[in-house]
Every structure is written in structure tokens, then in C-alpha cells.
Protein backbone atom coordinates (compact mmCIF):
# COMPACT_ATOMS: atom_id res chain seq x y z
CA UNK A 1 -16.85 -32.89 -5.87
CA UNK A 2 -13.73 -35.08 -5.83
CA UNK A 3 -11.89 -36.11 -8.81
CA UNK A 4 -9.85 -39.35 -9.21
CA UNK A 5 -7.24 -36.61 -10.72
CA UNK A 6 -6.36 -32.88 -10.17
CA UNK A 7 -8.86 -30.41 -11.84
CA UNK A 8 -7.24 -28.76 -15.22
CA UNK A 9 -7.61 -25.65 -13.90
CA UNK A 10 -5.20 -26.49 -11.19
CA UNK A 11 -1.23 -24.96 -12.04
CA UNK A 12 2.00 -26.56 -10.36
CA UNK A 13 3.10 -22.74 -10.92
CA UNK A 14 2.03 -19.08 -12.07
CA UNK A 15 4.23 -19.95 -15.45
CA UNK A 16 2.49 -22.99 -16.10
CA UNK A 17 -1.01 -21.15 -15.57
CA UNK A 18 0.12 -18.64 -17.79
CA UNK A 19 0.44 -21.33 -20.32
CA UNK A 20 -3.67 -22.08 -19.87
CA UNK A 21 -6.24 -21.52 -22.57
CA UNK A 22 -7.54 -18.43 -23.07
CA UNK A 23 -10.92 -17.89 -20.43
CA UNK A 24 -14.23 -17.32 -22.54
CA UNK A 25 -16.07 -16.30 -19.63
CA UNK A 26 -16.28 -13.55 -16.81
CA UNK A 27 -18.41 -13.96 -13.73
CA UNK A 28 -19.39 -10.46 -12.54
CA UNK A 29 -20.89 -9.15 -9.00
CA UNK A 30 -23.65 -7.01 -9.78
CA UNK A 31 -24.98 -4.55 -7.01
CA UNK A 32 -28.83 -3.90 -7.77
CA UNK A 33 -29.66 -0.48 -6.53
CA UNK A 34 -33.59 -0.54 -7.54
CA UNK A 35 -36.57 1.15 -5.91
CA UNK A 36 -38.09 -0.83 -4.24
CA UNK A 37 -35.12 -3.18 -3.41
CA UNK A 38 -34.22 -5.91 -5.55
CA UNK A 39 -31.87 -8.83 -5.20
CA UNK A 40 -28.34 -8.80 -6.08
CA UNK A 41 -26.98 -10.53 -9.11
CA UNK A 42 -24.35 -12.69 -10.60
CA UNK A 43 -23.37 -11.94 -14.31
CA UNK A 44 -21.88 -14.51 -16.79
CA UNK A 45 -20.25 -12.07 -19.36
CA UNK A 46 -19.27 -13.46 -22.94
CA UNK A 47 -15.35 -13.21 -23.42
CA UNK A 48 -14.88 -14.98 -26.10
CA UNK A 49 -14.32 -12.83 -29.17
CA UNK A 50 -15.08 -14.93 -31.83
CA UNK A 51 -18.52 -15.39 -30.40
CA UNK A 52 -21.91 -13.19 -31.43
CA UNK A 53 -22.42 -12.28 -27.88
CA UNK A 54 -19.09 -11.03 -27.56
CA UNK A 55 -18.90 -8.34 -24.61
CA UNK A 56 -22.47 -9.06 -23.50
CA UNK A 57 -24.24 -10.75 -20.81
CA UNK A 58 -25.04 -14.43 -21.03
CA UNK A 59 -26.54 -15.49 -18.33
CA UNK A 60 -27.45 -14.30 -14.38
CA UNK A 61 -28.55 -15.73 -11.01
CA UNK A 62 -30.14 -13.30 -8.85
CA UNK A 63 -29.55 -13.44 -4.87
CA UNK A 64 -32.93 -15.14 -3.19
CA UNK A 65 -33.35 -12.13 -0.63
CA UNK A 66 -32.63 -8.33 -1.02
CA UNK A 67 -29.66 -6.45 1.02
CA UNK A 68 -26.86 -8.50 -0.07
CA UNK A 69 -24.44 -5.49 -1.41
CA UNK A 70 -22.58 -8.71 -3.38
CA UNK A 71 -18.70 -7.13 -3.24
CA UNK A 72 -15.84 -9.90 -3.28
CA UNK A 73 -16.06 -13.56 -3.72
CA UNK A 74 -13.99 -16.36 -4.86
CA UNK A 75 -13.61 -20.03 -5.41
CA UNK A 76 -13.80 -22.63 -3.15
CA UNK A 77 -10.66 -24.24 -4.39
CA UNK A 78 -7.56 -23.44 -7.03
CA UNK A 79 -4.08 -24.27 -7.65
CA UNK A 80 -2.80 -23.90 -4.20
CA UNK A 81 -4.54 -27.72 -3.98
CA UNK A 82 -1.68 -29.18 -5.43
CA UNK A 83 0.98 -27.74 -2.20
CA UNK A 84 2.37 -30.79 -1.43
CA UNK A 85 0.82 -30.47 1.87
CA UNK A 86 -2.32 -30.06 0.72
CA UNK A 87 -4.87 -32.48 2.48
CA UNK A 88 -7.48 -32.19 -0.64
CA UNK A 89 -5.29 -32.50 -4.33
CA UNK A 90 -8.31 -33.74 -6.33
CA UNK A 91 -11.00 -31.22 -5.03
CA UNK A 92 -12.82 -29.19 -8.07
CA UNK A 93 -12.71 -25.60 -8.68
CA UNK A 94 -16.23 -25.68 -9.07
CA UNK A 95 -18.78 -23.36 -6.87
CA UNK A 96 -18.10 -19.71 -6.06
CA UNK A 97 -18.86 -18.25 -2.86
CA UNK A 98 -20.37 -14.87 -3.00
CA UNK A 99 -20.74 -13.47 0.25
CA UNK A 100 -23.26 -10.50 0.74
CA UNK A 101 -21.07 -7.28 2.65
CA UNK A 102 -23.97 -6.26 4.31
CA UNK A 103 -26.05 -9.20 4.79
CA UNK A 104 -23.54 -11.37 6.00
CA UNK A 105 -24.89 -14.40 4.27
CA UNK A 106 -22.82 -16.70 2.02
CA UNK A 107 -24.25 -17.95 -1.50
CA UNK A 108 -22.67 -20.82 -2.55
CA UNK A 109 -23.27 -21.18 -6.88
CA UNK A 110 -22.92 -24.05 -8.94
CA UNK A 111 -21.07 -22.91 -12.54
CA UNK A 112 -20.01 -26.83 -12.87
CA UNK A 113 -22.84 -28.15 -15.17
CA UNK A 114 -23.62 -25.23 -16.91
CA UNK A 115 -21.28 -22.20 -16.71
CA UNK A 116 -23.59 -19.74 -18.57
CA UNK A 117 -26.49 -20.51 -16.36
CA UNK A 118 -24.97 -20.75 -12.70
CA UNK A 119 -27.29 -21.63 -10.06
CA UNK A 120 -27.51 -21.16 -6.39
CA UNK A 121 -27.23 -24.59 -4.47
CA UNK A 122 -26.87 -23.06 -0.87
CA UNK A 123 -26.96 -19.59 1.78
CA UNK A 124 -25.56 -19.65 4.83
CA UNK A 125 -27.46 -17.74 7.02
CA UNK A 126 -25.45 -14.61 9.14
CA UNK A 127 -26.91 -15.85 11.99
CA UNK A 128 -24.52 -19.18 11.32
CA UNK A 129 -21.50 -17.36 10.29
CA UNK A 130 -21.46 -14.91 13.62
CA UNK A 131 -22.23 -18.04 15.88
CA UNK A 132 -19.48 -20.52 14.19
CA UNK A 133 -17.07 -17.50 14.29
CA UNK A 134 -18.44 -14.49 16.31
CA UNK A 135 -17.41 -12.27 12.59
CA UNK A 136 -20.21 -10.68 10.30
CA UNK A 137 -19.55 -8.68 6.70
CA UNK A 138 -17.65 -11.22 4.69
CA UNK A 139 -15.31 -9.39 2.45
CA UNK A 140 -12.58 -11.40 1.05
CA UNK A 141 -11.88 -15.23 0.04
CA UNK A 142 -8.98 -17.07 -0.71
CA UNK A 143 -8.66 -20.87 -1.57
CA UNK A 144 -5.71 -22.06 0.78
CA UNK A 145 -4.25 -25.25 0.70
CA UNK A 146 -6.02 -26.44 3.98
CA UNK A 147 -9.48 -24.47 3.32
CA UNK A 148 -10.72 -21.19 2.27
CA UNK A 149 -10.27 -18.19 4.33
CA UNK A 150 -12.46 -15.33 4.15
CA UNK A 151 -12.00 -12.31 5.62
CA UNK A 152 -14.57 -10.28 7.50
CA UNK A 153 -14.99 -6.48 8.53
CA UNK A 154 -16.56 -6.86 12.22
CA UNK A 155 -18.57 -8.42 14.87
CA UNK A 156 -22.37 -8.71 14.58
CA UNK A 157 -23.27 -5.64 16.42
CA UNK A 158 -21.19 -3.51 13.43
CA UNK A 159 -18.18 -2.97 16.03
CA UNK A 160 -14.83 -4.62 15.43
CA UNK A 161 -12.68 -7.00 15.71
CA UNK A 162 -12.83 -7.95 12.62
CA UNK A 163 -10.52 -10.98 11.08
CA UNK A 164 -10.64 -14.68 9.07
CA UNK A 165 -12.29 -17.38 9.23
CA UNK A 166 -12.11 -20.93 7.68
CA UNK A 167 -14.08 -22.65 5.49
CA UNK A 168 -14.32 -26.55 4.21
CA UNK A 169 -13.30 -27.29 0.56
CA UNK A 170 -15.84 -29.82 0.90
CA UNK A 171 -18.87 -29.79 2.60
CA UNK A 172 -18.36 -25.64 2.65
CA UNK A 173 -19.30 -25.56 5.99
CA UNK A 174 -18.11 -22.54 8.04
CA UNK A 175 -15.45 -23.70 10.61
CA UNK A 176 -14.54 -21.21 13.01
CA UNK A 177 -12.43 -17.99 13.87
CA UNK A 178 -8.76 -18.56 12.31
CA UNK A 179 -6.67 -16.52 14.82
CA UNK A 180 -5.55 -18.57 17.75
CA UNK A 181 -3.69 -15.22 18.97
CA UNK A 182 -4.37 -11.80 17.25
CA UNK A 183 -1.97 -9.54 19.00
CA UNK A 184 -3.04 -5.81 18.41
CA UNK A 185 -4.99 -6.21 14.76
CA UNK A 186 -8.22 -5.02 15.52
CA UNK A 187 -9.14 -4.23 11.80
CA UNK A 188 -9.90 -6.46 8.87
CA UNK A 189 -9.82 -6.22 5.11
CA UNK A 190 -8.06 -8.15 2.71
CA UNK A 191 -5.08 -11.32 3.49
CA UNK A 192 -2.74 -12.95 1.29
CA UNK A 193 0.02 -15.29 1.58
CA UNK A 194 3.82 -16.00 1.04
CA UNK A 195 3.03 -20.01 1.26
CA UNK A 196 6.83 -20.59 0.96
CA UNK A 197 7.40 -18.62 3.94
CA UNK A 198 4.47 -19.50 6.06
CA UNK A 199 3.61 -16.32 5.93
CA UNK A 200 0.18 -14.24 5.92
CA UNK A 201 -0.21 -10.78 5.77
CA UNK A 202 -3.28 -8.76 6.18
CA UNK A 203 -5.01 -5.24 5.50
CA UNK A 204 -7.27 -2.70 7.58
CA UNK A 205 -10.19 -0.93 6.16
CA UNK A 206 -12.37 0.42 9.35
CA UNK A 207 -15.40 -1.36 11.19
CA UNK A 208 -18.68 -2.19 9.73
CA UNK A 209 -19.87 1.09 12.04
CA UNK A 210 -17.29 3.26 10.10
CA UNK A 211 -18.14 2.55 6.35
CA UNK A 212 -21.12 1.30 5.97
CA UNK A 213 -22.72 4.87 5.92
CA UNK A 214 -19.95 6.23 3.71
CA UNK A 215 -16.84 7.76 4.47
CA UNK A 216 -16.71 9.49 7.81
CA UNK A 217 -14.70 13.00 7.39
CA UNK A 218 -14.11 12.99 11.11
CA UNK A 219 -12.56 9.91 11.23
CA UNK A 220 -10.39 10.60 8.02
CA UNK A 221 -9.10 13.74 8.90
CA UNK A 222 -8.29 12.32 12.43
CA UNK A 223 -6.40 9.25 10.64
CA UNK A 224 -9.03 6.63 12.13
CA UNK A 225 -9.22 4.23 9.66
CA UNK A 226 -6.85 1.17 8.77
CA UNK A 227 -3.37 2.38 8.74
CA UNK A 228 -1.45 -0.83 9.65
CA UNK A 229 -0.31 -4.08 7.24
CA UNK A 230 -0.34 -7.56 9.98
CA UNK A 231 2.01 -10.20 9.56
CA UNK A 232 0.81 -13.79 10.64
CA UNK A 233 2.32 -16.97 11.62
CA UNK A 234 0.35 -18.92 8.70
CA UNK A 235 0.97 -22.66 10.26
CA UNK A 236 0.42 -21.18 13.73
CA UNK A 237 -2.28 -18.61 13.13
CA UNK A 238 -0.44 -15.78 15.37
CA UNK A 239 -0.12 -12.41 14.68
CA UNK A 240 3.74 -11.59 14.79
CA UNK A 241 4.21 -8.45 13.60
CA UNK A 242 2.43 -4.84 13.09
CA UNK A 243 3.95 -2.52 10.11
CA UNK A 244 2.58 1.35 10.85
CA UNK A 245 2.23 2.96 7.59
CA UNK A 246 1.68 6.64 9.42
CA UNK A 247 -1.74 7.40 10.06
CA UNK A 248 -1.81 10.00 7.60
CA UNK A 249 -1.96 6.76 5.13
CA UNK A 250 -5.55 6.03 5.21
CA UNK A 251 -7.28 2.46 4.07
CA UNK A 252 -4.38 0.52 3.80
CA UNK A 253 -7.02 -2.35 1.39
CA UNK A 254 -6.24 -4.59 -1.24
CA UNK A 255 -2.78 -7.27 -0.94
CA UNK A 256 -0.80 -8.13 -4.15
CA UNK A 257 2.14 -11.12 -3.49
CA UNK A 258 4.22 -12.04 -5.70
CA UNK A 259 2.97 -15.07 -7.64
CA UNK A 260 6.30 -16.90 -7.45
CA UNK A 261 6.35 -18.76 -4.43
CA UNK A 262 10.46 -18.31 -3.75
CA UNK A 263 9.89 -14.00 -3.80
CA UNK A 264 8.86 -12.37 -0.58
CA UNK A 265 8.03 -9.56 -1.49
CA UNK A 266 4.60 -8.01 -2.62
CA UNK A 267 2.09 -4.72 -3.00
CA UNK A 268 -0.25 -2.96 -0.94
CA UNK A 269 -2.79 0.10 -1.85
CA UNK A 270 -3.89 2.61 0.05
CA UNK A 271 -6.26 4.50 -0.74
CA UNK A 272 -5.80 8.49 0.00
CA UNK A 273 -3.18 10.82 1.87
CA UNK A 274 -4.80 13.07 4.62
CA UNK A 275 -2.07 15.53 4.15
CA UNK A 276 -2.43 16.09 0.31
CA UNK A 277 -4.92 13.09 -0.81
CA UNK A 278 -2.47 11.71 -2.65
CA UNK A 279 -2.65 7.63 -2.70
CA UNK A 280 0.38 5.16 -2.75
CA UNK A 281 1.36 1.75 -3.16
CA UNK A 282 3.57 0.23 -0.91
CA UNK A 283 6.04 -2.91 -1.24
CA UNK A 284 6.66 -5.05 1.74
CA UNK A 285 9.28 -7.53 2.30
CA UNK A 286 11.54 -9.66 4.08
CA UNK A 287 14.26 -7.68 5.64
CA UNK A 288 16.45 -10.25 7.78
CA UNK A 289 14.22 -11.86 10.19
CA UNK A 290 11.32 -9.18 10.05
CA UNK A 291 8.95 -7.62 7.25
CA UNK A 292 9.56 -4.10 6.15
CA UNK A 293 7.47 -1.77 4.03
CA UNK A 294 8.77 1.27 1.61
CA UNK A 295 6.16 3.63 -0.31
CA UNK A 296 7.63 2.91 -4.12
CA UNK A 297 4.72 4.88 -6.04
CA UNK A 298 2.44 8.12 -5.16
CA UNK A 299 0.14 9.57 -7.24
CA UNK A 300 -0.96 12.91 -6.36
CA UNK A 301 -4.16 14.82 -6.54
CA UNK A 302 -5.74 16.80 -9.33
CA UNK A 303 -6.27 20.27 -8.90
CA UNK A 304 -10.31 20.84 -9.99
CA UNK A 305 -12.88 23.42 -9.94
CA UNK A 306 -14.98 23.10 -6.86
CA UNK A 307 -17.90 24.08 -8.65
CA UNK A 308 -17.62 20.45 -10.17
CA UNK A 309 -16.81 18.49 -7.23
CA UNK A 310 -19.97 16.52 -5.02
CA UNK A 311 -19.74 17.93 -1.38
CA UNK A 312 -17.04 15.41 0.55
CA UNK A 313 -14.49 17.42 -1.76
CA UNK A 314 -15.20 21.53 -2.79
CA UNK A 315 -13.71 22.31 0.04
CA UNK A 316 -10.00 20.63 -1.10
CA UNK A 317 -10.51 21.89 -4.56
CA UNK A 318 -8.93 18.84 -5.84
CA UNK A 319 -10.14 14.91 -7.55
CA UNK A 320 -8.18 12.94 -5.03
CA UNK A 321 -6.50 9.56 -7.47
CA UNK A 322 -8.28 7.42 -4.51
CA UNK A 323 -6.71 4.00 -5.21
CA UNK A 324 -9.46 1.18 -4.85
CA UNK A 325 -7.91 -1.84 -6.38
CA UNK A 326 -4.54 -3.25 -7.95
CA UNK A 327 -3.75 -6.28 -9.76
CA UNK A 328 -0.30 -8.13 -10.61
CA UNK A 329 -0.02 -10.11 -13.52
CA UNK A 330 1.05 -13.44 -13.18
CA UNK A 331 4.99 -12.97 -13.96
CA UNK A 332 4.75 -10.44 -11.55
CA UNK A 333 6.12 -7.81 -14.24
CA UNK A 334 2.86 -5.45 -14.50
CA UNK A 335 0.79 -3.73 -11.59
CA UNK A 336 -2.53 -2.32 -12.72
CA UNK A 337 -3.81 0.70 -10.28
CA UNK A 338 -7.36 1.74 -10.24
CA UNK A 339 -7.25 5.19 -9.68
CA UNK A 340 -11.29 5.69 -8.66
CA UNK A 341 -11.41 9.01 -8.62
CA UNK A 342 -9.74 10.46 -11.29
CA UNK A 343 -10.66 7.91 -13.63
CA UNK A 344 -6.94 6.40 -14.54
CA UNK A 345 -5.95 2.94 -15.19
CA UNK A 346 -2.02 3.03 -14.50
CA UNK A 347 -0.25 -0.02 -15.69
CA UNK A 348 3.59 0.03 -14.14
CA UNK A 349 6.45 -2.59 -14.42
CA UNK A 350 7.56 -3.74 -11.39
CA UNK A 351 10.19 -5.78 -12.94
CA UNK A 352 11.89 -4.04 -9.71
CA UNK A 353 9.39 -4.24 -7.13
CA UNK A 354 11.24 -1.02 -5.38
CA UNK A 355 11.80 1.38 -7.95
CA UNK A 356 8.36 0.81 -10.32
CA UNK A 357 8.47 2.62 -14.30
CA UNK A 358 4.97 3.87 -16.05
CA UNK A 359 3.93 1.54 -18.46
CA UNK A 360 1.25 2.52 -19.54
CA UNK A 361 -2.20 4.67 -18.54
CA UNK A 362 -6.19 5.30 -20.23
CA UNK A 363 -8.86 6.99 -18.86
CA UNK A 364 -12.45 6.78 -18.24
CA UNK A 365 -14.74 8.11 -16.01
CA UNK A 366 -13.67 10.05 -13.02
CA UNK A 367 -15.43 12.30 -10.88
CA UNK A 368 -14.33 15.39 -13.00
CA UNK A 369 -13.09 14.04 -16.23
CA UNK A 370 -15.96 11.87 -17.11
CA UNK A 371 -14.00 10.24 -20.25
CA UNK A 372 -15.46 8.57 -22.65
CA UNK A 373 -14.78 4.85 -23.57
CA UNK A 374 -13.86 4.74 -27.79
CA UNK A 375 -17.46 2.59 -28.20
CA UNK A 376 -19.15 5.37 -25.83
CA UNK A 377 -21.42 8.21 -26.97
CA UNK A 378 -21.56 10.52 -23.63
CA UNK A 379 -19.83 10.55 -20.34
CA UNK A 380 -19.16 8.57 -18.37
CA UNK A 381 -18.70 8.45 -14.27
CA UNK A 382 -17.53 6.10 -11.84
CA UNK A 383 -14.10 5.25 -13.22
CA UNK A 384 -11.76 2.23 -12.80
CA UNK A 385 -12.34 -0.33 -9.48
CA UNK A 386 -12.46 -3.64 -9.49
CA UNK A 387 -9.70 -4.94 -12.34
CA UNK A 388 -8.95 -8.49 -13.06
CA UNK A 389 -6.09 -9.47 -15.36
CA UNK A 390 -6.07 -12.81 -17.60
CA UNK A 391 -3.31 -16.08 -16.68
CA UNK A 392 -1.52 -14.51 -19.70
CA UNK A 393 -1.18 -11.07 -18.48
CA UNK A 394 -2.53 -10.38 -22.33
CA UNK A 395 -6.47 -8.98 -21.59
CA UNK A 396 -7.38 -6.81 -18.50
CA UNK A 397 -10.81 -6.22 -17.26
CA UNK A 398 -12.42 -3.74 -15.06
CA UNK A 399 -15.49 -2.35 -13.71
CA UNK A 400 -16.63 0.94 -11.88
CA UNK A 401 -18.96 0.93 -8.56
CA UNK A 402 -17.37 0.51 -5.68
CA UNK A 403 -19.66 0.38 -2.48
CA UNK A 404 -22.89 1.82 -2.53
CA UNK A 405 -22.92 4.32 0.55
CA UNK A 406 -19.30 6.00 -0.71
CA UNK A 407 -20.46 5.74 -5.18
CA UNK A 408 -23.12 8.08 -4.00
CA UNK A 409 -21.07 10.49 -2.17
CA UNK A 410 -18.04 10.91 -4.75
CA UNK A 411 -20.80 10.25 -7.49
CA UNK A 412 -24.26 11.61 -6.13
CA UNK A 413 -25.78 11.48 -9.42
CA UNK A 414 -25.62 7.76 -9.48
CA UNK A 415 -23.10 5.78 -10.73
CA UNK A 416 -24.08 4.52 -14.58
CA UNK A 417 -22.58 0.89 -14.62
CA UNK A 418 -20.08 -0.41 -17.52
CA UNK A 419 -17.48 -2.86 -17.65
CA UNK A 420 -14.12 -2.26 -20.56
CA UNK A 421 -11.36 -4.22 -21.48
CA UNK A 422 -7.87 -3.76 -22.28
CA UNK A 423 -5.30 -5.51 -24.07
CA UNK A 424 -1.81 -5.43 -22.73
CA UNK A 425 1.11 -5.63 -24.54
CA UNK A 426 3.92 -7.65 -23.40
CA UNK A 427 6.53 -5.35 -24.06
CA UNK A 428 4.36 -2.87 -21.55
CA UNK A 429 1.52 -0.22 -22.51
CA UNK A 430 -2.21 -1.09 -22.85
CA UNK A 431 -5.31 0.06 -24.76
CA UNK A 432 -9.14 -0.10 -25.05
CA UNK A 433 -10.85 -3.04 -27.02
CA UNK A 434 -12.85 -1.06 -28.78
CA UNK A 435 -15.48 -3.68 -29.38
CA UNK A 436 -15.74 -4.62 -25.61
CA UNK A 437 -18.05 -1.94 -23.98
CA UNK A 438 -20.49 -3.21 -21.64
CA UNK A 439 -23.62 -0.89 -20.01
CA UNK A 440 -25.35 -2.50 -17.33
CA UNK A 441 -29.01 -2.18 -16.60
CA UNK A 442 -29.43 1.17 -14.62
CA UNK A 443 -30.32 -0.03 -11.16
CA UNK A 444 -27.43 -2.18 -11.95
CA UNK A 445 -23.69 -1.62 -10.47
CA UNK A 446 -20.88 -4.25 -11.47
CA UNK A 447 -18.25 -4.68 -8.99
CA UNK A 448 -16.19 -7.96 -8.48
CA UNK A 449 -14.65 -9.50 -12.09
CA UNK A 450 -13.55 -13.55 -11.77
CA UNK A 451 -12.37 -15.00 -15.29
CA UNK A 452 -13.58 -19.11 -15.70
CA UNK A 453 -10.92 -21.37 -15.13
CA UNK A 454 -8.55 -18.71 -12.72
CA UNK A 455 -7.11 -15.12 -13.34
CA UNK A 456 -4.12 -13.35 -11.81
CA UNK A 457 -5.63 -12.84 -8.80
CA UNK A 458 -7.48 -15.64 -7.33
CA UNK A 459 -5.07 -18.55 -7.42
CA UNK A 460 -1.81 -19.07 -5.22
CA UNK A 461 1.08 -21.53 -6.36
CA UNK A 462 3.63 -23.77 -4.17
CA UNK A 463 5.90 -23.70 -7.21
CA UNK A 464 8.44 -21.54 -9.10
């Protein structure tokens, strides 16, 4: 696993990475939704577009036991390996883990030998993550300098806290609970870093008892869920700071830093308004000796017939944008929104990080609009979730499920998987690749989108 010199893959810097070849292949989370229950999946999606199998899948390695609900998952090491305090500089970027949401178990895959045909070389039971860390539902990983931190939703019993814990880059063993002192951060969700300020910062989505049965409209309406951003000693592991983002500002989820390591500065998503279910994106930053927050976009609702709308919403007449995912490309120029419900991609420069411009915007899906893709011959539904972008900032991917329970209330039908891709134009403004339209099996969901080699969003850099 180690290398007498740093793996290829490895950047100094987001403008070196940027610099990389081209990535020929996607690895895609695939939620299997069969009756009876089958196992979850890994897809290996052809990128390359000089190849016949362009836009289709390659290869797959289903999950040996049903119930995972595969969501996020990540490497188990990357570019922040060459921080010059890194303790492991010639470690590979070779397995992913894939943690199951609801199962709790980690899957640790192989794509080393044989990246169209990955294979499973180790699950960690729940039973060892709860007792090594007292944490269940995996959600998040990041490869850190000093090991890779995953975030989780809650305890075993589906109650909270939730928080991180720490994995080798070596052995992959699971370590133990990060936080030495939590403060008041009593939900989990996603965590980032500012590594040249020592700095992490983490999100709140609710406990496993609040979302695993879909959203609860008593608890949004009485502004239950996540609200808060954390700020955390990184070196220390202490919570030093709580940012209240009002608690109108419900599911405060995914993190976006700035890539370059001398900005401290970066973008947060939340996910709906209770006062007029609009959703935002927020930019934190240093503000003397303290982190401050200021709501720089908002999206608001669309007005719809009821008669259209599944249950949660006829009685707001209105496709709330619900904002599931973001991505910043690796000059930290674009942000990419998902807008879930109503079926947008927004692209905006955030050139300024405080006063962001449109760039660009397509549609597909949505819970009213049900757009077509250009290579599409009926409607579509789900809309745009989980988006990756390339080193380049040139190709953009996305896919549409987002968690089982809450796809079938805002989509009762059943969501009918795809993954698209855009291309991105420098200069700002993006568009479909018409030749890259991707159905997935029915019973089949894709979530999740990593790019071989490193994307935008799952590497972190110690240099400008």
C-alpha cells in the first residue's frame, strides 16, 4: 500500500491538480430498491469519450448483505498526504470506503488492480464501528493528512450525538471518537477543513430517529433539524465556536472550502426556508479572531398547482428549490447548486465569494417540471443531487436519488434513475452532453459520483 514515491494522483496544490489528465472513469453509489431486497451496488461508469462504451456502465460490485442504503464515500487517501506534516507521504489512493447509511457497516473496495472490475477486500461490521467509537450511520469521509475522518449521524440506538471519527490510512482500522471536547454540537452531517488555519468546520442534518423515516413535518415546521455550522480546533479536536443560522434555516448539509489553502473562506447549503421554502447558500469566514456567516444567494420557491404536487407539499402550493448538494470547482471560481426539487442545476461565479453572479442554469427533472434530458424521450423525475465536477472545472456530473425514505415522499411514483453530464465553459455557462445520458436499471437509484484519480471535491491541498 506504500510507495517508495508519492502516488500521481497526489497535487502539491488545487492548480497543479487542475493540470491532471483528464479522468476516464466515474465510480457511482447505486441504491438498489428491489422487491425482495437486494444488495447495494458500486458502478464503474465509462467517461472516456473516445471509447465505445462511452456514458455506460462498465463494471459493478454489489454489497455482500442487503440494507446498506450506500450514500457518501471516499478515498482512503489524496493530496492532503503531501502536508508537510503528514505522517504517511507515500500512501496510495487506492481503496474506497463506502459506508452503508443505514447499515452502519464500512466496505472497503479494491479499484487498484483493475479499476473497471473493483472488488470488495473488507466490511467492518456496525457492531465494530459503535464499540471503537460509540457512532452508527456513516455519512461522510474525508482523507486528512493524519487519517480519514468520517462523519456519522448518531448513536446506535438512532438517538444523537452524532460526530467524527478516525480512521487508519493503513491498516483502515476504525480508531476511535475524534472529539476530545464537543461543546454544544449535538448534530452531525458533513466536515471540512481550512488546513492552513487548523481549522474544521462542520454541518447538522437531524438524528438517525429524525430522517430515516423521511422528513418529519412536525419537526420542520418547529425548526428541529440542523440549524447550526461548528467550528473546531483541528490540532486540538475542540469545538470552539457555534454559528446559528436562525432556525427557520433548516438542514444546514453539505461544506464547500475554498481549495486554496491561504483563503478562509467557504460555502454552506441549506436546504429549505420554513418561512417561504426558499433555500440558501451561505459563506463563512474569518472575521478577526472568530468565524462569521452571511446568506450571499436564495433561491425562492415555485408557485405550482397542488393538484400536481405528492402530499408533503399541496398544502404550500409551491415546488420548494430544496438544495441537496453543491460543488466548487477547483479555482474556486464556479459553485454548482443542485436544486432537488425544482429540477435546476445553477452554476454561479463566486469569483467574489460575497456577492455571487448567475452563470449559468439547465433543467431536468423536478417534481413538477419533469424536463427532459436532449438524449431523453419522456419525463423525467428526480432532478439534480449528487454533482461532482472534474480537476479542470471543464465536465460536471450529476445524479438524481437522494435518500430513499424522502425520494418517495417528494417523488411517490418512484424515482427513475439517470446520471447527465455537462460541459462548462471557462468563461462561465454550461450545457448538456448530449451523448452522455445514462438510465439505470429500475430498482436502481444512483447517488454518490467519485471521478478516478480525484475530482473537485474529494481532495484537500496544503499549497497555494
Amino acid at each position: 500500500m506504500a510507495t517508495w514515491t508519492p502516488d500521481p494522483t497526489f497535487y502539491p496544490s488545487a492548480r497543479l491538480a487542475a493540470q491532471g489528465p483528464r479522468e476516464k472513469l466515474a465510480y457511482v453509489a447505486m441504491l438498489n430498491v428491489a422487491t425482495p431486497p437486494r444488495p447495494d451496488a458500486l458502478d464503474v461508469v465509462d467517461l472516456d469519450p473516445e471509447s465505445r462504451t462511452y456514458a455506460q456502465r462498465v463494471g459493478r460490485v454489489e454489497m455482500p448483505q442487503v440494507g446498506d442504503e450506500l450514500h457518501h464515500f471516499g478515498w482512503n487517501a489524496c493530496s492532503s498526504a503531501l502536508c508537510p506534516y503528514a505522517p504517511h507521504p507515500h500512501i496510495e489512493r487506492r481503496y474506497l470506503i463506502v459506508p452503508g447509511l443505514r447499515s452502519s457497516r464500512l466496505h472497503i473496495i479494491d479499484v487498484k488492480d483493475n479499476p473497471r472490475a473493483p472488488k470488495i477486500v473488507r466490511t467492518i461490521p456496525a457492531e465494530d464501528v459503535a464499540a471503537r467509537t460509540g457512532y452508527s450511520r456513516p455519512h461522510t469521509l474525508h482523507c486528512g493528512p493524519e487519517g480519514i475522518y468520517v462523519s456519522a449521524l448518531g448513536a446506535p440506538d438512532g438517538g444523537g450525538p452524532g460526530g467524527v471519527f478516525l480512521m487508519d490510512h493503513e491498516s483502515l482500522n476504525v480508531l476511535g471518537r475524534w472529539e476530545m471536547d464537543r461543546g454544544p454540537q449535538f448534530f452531525a452531517y458533513d466536515l471540512w477543513w481550512h488546513l492552513g488555519y487548523d481549522t474544521m468546520l462542520t454541518s447538522e442534518w437531524g438524528t438517525p430517529n429524525m430522517i430515516e423515516n423521511g422528513v418529519v413535518p412536525e419537526l420542520l415546521l418547529g425548526g428541529k433539524y440542523g440549524h447550526h455550522l461548528h467550528v473546531w480546533d483541528l490540532k486540538r479536536r475542540r469545538h470552539i465556536q457555534e454559528i446559528d443560522l436562525g432556525p427557520e434555516q433548516q438542514m444546514v448539509l453539505e461544506l464547500r472550502p475554498a481549495h486554496d489553502p491561504t483563503k478562509a473562506y467557504g460555502f454552506a447549503g441549506v436546504v429549505v426556508s420554513t418561512k417561504d421554502l426558499s433555500a440558501s447558500i451561505w459563506t463563512w469566514h474569518r472575521e478577526s479572531e472568530k468565524w462569521a456567516v452571511r446568506k450571499v444567494i436564495e433561491i425562492p420557491a415555485e408557485p405550482a398547482d397542488p393538484a400536481q404536487l405528492p402530499p408533503l407539499l399541496k398544502g404550500f402550493k409551491a415546488v420548494p428549490p430544496l438544495i441537496t448538494d453543491i460543488a466548487l470547482s477547483l479555482d474556486d471560481r464556479f459553485l454548482y447548486v443542485s436544486c432537488w426539487g425544482t429540477g435546476e442545476m445553477r452554476q454561479y461565479d463566486v469569483s467574489d465569494p460575497f456577492n455571487p453572479k448567475l452563470a449559468g442554469s439547465v433543467r431536468i427533472g423536478g417534481i413538477v417540471a419533469r424536463a427532459k434530458h436532449p438524449a431523453s424521450d419522456a419525463p423525467l423525475n428526480g432532478g439534480p443531487q449528487m454533482v461532482e465536477v472534474s480537476r479542470d472545472g471543464r465536465r460536471v456530473y450529476f445524479t438524481n436519488s437522494l435518500y430513499r425514505a424522502w425520494d418517495e415522499q417528494f417523488y411517490p411514483e418512484g424515482i427513475r434513475g439517470w446520471m447527465v453530464k455537462l460541459d462548462a465553459d471557462p468563461a462561465g455557462g454550461i450545457k448538456f452532453d448530449e451523448r452522455f445520458f445514462l438510465e439505470t436499471e429500475p430498482a436502481l437509484r444512483p447517488h454518490q459520483v467519485r471521478l478516478e484519480g480525484g475530482d473537485a471535491s474529494s481532495d484537500s491541498y496544503c499549497y497555494a
